[in-house]
Every structure is written in C-alpha cells, then in structure tokens.
C-alpha atoms as a PDB file:
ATOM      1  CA  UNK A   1      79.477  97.637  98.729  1.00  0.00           C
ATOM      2  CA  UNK A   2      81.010 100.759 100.770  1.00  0.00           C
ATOM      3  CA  UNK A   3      84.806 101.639  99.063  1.00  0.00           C
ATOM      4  CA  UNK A   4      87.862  99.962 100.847  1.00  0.00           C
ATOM      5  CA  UNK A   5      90.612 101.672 101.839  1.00  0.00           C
ATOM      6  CA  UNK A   6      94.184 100.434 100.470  1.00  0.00           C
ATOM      7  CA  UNK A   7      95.769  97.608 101.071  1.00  0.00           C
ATOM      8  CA  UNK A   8      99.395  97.642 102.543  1.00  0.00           C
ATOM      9  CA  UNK A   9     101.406  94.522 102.884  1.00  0.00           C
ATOM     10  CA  UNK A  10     104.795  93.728 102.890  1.00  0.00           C
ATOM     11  CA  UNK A  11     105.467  96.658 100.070  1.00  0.00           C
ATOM     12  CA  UNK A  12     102.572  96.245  98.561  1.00  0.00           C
ATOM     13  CA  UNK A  13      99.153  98.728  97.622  1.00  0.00           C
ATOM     14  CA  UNK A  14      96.471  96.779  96.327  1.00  0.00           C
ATOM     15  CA  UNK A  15      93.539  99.533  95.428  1.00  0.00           C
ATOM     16  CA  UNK A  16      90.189  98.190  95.912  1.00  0.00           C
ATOM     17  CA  UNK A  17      88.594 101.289  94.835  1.00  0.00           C
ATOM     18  CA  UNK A  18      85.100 100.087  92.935  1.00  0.00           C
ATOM     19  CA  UNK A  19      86.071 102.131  89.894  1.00  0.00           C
ATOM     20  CA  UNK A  20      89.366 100.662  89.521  1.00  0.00           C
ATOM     21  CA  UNK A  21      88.229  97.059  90.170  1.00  0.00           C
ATOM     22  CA  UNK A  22      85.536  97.614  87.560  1.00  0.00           C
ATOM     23  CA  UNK A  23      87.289  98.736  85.028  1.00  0.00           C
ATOM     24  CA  UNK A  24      89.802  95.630  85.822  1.00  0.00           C
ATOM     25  CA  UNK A  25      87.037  93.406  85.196  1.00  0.00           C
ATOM     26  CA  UNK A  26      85.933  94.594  81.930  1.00  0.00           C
ATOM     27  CA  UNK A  27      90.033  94.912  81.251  1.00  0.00           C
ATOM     28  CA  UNK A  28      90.269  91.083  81.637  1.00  0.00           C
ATOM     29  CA  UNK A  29      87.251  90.421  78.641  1.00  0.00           C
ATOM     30  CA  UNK A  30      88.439  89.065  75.872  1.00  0.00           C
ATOM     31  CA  UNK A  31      86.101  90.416  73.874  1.00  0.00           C
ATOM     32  CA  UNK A  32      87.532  94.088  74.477  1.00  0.00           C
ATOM     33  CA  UNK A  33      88.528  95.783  71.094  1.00  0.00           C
ATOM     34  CA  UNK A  34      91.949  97.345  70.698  1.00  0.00           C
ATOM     35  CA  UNK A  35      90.516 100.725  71.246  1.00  0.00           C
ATOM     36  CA  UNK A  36      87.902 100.314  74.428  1.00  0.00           C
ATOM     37  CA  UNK A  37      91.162  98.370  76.026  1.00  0.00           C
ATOM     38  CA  UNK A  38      93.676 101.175  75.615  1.00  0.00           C
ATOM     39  CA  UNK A  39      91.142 103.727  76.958  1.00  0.00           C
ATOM     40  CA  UNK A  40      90.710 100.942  80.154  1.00  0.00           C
ATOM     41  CA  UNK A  41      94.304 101.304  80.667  1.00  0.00           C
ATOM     42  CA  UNK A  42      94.652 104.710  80.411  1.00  0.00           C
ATOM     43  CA  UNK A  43      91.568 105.242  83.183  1.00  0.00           C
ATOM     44  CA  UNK A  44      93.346 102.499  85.513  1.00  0.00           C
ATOM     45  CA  UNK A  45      96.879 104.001  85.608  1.00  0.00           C
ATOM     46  CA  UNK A  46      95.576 107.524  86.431  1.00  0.00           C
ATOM     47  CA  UNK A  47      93.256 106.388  89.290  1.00  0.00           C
ATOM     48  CA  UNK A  48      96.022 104.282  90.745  1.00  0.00           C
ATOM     49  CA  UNK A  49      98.553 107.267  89.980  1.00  0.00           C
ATOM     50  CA  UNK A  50      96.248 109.005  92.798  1.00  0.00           C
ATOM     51  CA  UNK A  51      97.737 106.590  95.318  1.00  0.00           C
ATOM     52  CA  UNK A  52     101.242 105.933  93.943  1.00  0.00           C
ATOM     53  CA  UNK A  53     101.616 109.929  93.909  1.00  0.00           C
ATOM     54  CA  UNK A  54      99.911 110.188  98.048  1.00  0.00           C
ATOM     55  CA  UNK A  55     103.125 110.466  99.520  1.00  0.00           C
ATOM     56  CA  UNK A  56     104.596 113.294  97.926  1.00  0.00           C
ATOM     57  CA  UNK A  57     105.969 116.273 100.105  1.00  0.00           C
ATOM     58  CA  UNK A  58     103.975 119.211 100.440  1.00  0.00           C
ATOM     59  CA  UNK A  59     105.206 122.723 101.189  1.00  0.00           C
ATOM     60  CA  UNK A  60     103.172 126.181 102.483  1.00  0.00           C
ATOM     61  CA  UNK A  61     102.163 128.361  98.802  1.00  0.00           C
ATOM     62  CA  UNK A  62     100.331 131.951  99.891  1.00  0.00           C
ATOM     63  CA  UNK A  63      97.571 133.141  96.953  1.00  0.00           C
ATOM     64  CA  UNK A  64      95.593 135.749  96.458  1.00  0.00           C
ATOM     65  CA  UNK A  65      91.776 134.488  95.864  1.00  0.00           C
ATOM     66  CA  UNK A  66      89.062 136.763  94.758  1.00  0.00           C
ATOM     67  CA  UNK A  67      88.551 137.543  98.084  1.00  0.00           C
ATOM     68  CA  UNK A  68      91.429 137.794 100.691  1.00  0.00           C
ATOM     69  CA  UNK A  69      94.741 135.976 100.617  1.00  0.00           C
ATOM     70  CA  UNK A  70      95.145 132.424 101.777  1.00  0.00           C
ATOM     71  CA  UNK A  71      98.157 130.537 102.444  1.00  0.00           C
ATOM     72  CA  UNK A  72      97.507 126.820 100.841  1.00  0.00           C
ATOM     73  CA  UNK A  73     100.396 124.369  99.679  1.00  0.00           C
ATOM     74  CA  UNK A  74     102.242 122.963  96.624  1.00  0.00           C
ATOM     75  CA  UNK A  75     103.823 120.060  95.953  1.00  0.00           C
ATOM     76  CA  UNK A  76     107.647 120.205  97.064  1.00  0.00           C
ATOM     77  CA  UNK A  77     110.735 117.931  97.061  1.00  0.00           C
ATOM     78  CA  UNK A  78     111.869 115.645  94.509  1.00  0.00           C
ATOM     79  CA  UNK A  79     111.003 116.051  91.038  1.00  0.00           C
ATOM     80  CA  UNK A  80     108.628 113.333  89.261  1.00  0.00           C
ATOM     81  CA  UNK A  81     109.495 111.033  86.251  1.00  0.00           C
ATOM     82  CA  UNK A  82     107.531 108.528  84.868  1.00  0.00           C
ATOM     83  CA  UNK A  83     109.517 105.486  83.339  1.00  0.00           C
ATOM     84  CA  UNK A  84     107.334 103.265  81.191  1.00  0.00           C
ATOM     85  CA  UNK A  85     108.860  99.655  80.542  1.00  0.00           C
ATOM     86  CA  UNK A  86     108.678  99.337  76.730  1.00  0.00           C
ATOM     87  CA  UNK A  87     106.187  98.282  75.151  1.00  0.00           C
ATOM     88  CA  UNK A  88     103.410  97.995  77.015  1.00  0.00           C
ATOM     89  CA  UNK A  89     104.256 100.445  79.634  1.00  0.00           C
ATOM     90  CA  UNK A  90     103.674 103.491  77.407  1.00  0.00           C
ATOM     91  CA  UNK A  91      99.812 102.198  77.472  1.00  0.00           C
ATOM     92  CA  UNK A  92      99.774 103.593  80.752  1.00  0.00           C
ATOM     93  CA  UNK A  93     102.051 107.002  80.235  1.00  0.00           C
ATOM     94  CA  UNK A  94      98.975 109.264  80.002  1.00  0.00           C
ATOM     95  CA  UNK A  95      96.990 108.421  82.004  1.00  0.00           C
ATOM     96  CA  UNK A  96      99.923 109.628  84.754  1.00  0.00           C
ATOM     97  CA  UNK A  97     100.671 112.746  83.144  1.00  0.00           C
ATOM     98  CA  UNK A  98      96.979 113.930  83.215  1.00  0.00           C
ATOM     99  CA  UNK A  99      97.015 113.924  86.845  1.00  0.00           C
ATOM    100  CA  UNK A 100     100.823 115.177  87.155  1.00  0.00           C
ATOM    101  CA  UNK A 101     100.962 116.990  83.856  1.00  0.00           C
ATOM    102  CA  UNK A 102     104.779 118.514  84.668  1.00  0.00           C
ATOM    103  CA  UNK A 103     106.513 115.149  85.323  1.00  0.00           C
ATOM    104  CA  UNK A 104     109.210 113.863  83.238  1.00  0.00           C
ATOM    105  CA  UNK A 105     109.091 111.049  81.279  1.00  0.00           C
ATOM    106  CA  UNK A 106     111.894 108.309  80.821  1.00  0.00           C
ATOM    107  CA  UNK A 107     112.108 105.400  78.945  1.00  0.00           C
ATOM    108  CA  UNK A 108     113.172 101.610  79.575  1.00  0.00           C
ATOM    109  CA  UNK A 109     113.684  98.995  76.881  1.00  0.00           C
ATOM    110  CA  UNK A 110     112.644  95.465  78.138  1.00  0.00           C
ATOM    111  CA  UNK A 111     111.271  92.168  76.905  1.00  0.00           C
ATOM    112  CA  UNK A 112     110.764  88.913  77.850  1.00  0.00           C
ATOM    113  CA  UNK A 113     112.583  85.568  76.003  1.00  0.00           C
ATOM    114  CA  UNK A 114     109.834  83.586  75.688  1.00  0.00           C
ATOM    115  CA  UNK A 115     112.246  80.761  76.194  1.00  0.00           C
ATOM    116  CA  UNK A 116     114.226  81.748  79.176  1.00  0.00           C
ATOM    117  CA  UNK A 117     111.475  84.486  80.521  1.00  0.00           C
ATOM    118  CA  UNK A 118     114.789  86.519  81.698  1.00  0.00           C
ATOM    119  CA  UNK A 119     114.452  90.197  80.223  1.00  0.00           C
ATOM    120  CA  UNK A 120     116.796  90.914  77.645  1.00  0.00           C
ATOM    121  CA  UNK A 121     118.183  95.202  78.116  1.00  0.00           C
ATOM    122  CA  UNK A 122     117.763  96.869  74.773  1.00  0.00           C
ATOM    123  CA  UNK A 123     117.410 100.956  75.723  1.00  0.00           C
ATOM    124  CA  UNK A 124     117.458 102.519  78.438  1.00  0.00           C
ATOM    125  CA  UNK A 125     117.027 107.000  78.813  1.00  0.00           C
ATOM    126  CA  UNK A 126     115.632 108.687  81.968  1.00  0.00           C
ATOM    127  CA  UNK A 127     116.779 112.427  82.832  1.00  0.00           C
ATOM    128  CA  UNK A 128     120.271 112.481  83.587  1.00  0.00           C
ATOM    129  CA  UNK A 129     119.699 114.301  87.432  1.00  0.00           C
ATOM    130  CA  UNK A 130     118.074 110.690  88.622  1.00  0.00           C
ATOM    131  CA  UNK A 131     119.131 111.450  92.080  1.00  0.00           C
ATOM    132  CA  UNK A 132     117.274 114.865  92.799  1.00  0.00           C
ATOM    133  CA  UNK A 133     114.387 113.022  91.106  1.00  0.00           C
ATOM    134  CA  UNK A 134     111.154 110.644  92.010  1.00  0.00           C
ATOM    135  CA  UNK A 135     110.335 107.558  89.845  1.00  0.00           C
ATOM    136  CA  UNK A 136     106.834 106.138  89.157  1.00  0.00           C
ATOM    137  CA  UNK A 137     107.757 102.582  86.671  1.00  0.00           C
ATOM    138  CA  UNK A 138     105.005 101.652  84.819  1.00  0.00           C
ATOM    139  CA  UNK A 139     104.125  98.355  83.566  1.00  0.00           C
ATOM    140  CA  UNK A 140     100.373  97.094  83.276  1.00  0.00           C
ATOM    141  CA  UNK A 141     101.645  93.229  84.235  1.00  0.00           C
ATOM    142  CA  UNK A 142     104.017  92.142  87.378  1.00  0.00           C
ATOM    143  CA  UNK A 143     104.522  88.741  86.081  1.00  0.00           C
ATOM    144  CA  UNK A 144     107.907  86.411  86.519  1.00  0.00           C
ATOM    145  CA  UNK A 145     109.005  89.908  88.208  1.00  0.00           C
ATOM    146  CA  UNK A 146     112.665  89.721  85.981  1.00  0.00           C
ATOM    147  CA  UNK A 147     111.750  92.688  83.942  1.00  0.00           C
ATOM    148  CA  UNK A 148     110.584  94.936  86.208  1.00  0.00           C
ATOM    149  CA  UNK A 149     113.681  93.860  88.776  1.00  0.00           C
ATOM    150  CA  UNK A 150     116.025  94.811  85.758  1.00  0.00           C
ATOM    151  CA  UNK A 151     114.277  97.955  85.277  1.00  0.00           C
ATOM    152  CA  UNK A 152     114.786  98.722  88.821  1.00  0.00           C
ATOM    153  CA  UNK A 153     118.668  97.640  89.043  1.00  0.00           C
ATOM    154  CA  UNK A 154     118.796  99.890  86.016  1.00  0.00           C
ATOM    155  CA  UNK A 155     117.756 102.844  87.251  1.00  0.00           C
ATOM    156  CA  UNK A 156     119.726 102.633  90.396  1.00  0.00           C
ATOM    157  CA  UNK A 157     122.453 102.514  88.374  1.00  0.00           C
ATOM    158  CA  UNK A 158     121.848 105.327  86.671  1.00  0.00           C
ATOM    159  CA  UNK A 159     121.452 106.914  90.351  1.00  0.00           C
ATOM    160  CA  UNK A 160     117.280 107.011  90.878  1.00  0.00           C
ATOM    161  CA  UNK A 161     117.065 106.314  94.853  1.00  0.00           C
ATOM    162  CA  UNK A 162     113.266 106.939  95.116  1.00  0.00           C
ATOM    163  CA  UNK A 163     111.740 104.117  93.289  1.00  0.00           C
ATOM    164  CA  UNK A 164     107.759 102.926  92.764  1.00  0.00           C
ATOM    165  CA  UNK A 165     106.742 100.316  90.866  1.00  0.00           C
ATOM    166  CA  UNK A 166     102.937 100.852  89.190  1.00  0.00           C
ATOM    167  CA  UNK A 167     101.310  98.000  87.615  1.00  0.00           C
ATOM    168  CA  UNK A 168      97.956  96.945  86.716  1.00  0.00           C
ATOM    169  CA  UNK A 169      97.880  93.478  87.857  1.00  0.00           C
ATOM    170  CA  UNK A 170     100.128  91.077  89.427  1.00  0.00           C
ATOM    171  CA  UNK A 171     100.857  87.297  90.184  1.00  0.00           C
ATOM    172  CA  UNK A 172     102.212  86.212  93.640  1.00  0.00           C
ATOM    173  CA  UNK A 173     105.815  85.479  91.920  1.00  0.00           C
ATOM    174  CA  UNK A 174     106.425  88.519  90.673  1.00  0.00           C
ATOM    175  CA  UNK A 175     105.625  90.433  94.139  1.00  0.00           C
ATOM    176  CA  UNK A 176     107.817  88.116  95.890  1.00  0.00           C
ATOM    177  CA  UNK A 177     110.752  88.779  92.912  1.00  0.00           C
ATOM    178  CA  UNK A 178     110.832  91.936  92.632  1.00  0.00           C
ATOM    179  CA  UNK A 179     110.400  92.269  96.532  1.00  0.00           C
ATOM    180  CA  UNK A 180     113.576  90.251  97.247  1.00  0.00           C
ATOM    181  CA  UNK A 181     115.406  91.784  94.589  1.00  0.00           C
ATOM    182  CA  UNK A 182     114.330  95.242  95.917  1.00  0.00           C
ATOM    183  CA  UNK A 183     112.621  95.546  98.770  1.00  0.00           C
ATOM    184  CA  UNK A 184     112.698  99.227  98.739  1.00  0.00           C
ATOM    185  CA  UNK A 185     110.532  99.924  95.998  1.00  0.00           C
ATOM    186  CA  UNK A 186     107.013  99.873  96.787  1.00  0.00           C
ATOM    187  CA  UNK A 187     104.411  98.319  94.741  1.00  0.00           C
ATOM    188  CA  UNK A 188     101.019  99.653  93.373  1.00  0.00           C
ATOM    189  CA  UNK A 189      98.451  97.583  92.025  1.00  0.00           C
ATOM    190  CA  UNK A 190      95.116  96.773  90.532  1.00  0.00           C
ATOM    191  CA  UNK A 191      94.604  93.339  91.150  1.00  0.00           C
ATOM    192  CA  UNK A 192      96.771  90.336  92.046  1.00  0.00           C
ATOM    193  CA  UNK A 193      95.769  87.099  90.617  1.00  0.00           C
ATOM    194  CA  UNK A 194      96.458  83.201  91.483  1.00  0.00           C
ATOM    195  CA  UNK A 195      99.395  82.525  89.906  1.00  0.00           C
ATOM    196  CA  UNK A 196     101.941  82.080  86.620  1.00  0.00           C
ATOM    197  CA  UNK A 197     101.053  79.582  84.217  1.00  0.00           C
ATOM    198  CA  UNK A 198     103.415  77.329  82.504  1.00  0.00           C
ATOM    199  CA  UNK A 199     103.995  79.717  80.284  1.00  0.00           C
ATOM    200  CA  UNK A 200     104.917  82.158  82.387  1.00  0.00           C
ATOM    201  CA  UNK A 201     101.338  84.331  81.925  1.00  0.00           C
ATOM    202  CA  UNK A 202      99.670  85.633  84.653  1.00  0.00           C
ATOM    203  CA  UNK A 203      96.407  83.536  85.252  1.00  0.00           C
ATOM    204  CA  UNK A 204      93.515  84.629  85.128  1.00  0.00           C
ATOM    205  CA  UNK A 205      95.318  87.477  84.215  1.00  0.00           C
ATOM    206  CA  UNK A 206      94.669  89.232  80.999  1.00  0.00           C
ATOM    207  CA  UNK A 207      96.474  88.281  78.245  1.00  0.00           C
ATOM    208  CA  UNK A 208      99.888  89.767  76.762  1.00  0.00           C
ATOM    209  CA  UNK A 209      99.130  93.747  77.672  1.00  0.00           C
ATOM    210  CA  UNK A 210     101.278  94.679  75.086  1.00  0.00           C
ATOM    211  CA  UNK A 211      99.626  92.919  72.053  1.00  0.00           C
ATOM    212  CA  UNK A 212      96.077  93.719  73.670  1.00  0.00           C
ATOM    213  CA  UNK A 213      97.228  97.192  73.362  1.00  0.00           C
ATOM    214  CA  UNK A 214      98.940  97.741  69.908  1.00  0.00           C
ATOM    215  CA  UNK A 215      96.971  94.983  68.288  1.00  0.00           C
ATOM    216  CA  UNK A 216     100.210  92.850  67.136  1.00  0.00           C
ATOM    217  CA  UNK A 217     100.857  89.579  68.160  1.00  0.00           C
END
C-alpha cells in the first residue's frame, strides 16, 4: 500500500504513515508487556514529532564542508518546549527530544475524576519566557478533551501563544472539545477511533495509557 500523505482537517493531522499505523496496531494488543508498550510509545511520538515539528522557521547557516563552503539553514524563531500532561504524557517525552534534542521541557499536572471526567489542576511548571517560546503538549490519548483543554487554557495563561497538541490517538469528542475550546491549537495524531464509551474510554482505543505504561492500575 503506497504511504499517504497527512491528513488536514479542520485543525487536525492524522499521520497515515505505515510505520506509525503499525506500530498503533500492535500498541492497541492487549497482550503487550509493560516494556514492548513503552518502547511503542516512545517510537510513535518521535515519528509523529517529524510532522508536529514541519512548520518550524528556517533561517540561511554558511559551513565549511570538507570541500568548499556551502550556505545551508538552521532552524530559527521561537524556541521549542515540550509539555507532557502528567502521567502518561512523560511516556512520550523522549521520543521528542531525540529528534529535537535542545528543546525544553515543561511539565503539566492533570487527571481525570473518574466520576465527573473534568480534570482536576494539581502542578503546573513550563519555562517562565512562554511567549518567545513554541509548545509541543503531549498526551498519548485525546479522550473527553477536558484535560488537554485545561492544559491549553493553562499555558496561555502563563503566556504560551504558539500551541500544538500531540497525541497518539483520539475519539471524535475530544477533537471537537478541545477544537471549540481552542481552535488555534492544532492537533497531531496517530489514529482517531469511533467514539467514548460510557465510561468515558476511548473505544477501540487502547486502554488507560498511563497504567499500560507504568504498570499500576
């Protein structure tokens, strides 16, 4: 099957590469140890790091190559951070920073009642120059959407104007959450699936990310 070029809708990057949709597949198993699943994650967030980092500004850079000089470019403009949502977001942390080894590297503090499924704030530290700076928020699931909307409010608080959200998969509700709640931020995903359960899971979805990744429960 020849590779698809990205999907862009309404905000939203859905990467059909064949490695990333792969490694989704074998993500979703339930049979995937602790270990095999965290090393899935890790792959996933730097391939789709590729796209959520294809916009950045470039800028002219001469060198001097073992042969003559050359005038070739280097990344310019805003400075990167990557903001994990805790927990599960820091599965996907390195993954990012192998492919942009010099960004920053905030964190935010969320979790879900299980009752309400509103997030509930609990810590909350990105660089203190948000404004001069780029944001890449990581969460593997884009679920009900409230968490990662809080996130976002939070960091526009705190200033960040350049905002993408990075998650592994996503249900329709979320998009369409986080979307009206933000509409500037762009969305990059894996997958999105058919829809929240009564629970508020994504279905088929893959489970809770977080205890899949630090084997707790």
């Amino acid at each position: 099957m020849p590779h698809e070029t990205p999907s862009r809708i309404d905000g939203v990057t859905l990467v059909s590469h064949p490695l990333v949709q792969h490694k989704v597949t074998r993500l979703r198993d339930r049979s995937a140890p602790t270990k095999l699943f965290k090393e899935l994650v890790d792959e996933i967030a730097m391939l789709l790091a590729y796209e959520a980092t294809a916009s950045l500004a470039l800028e002219p850079y001469p060198v001097e190559t073992p042969l003559e000089s050359h005038v070739g470019v280097t990344v310019r403009g805003k400075k990167l951070t990557v903001v994990p949502i805790l927990r599960a977001g820091l599965g996907m942390v390195e993954g990012v920073l192998r492919l942009v080894p010099g960004a920053r590297v905030g964190h935010i503090g969320l979790y879900r009642d299980h009752d309400t499924l509103e997030p509930v704030d609990y810590y909350f530290k990105v660089p203190g120059d948000a404004a001069d700076r780029a944001f890449i928020l990581l969460d593997p699931m884009l679920a009900t959407g409230g968490s990662s909307a809080a996130a976002v409010t939070s960091l526009k608080k705190a200033g960040a104007e350049q905002i993408t959200f990075m998650c592994i998969v996503a249900a329709p509700e979320g998009i369409q959450r986080l979307r009206e709640a933000h509409p500037d931020v762009h969305i990059i995903c894996a997958a999105i699936d058919r829809e929240l359960n009564s629970h508020g899971y994504i279905v088929p979805g893959l489970g809770d990310a977080g205890d899949r990744l630090f084997g707790t429960r």
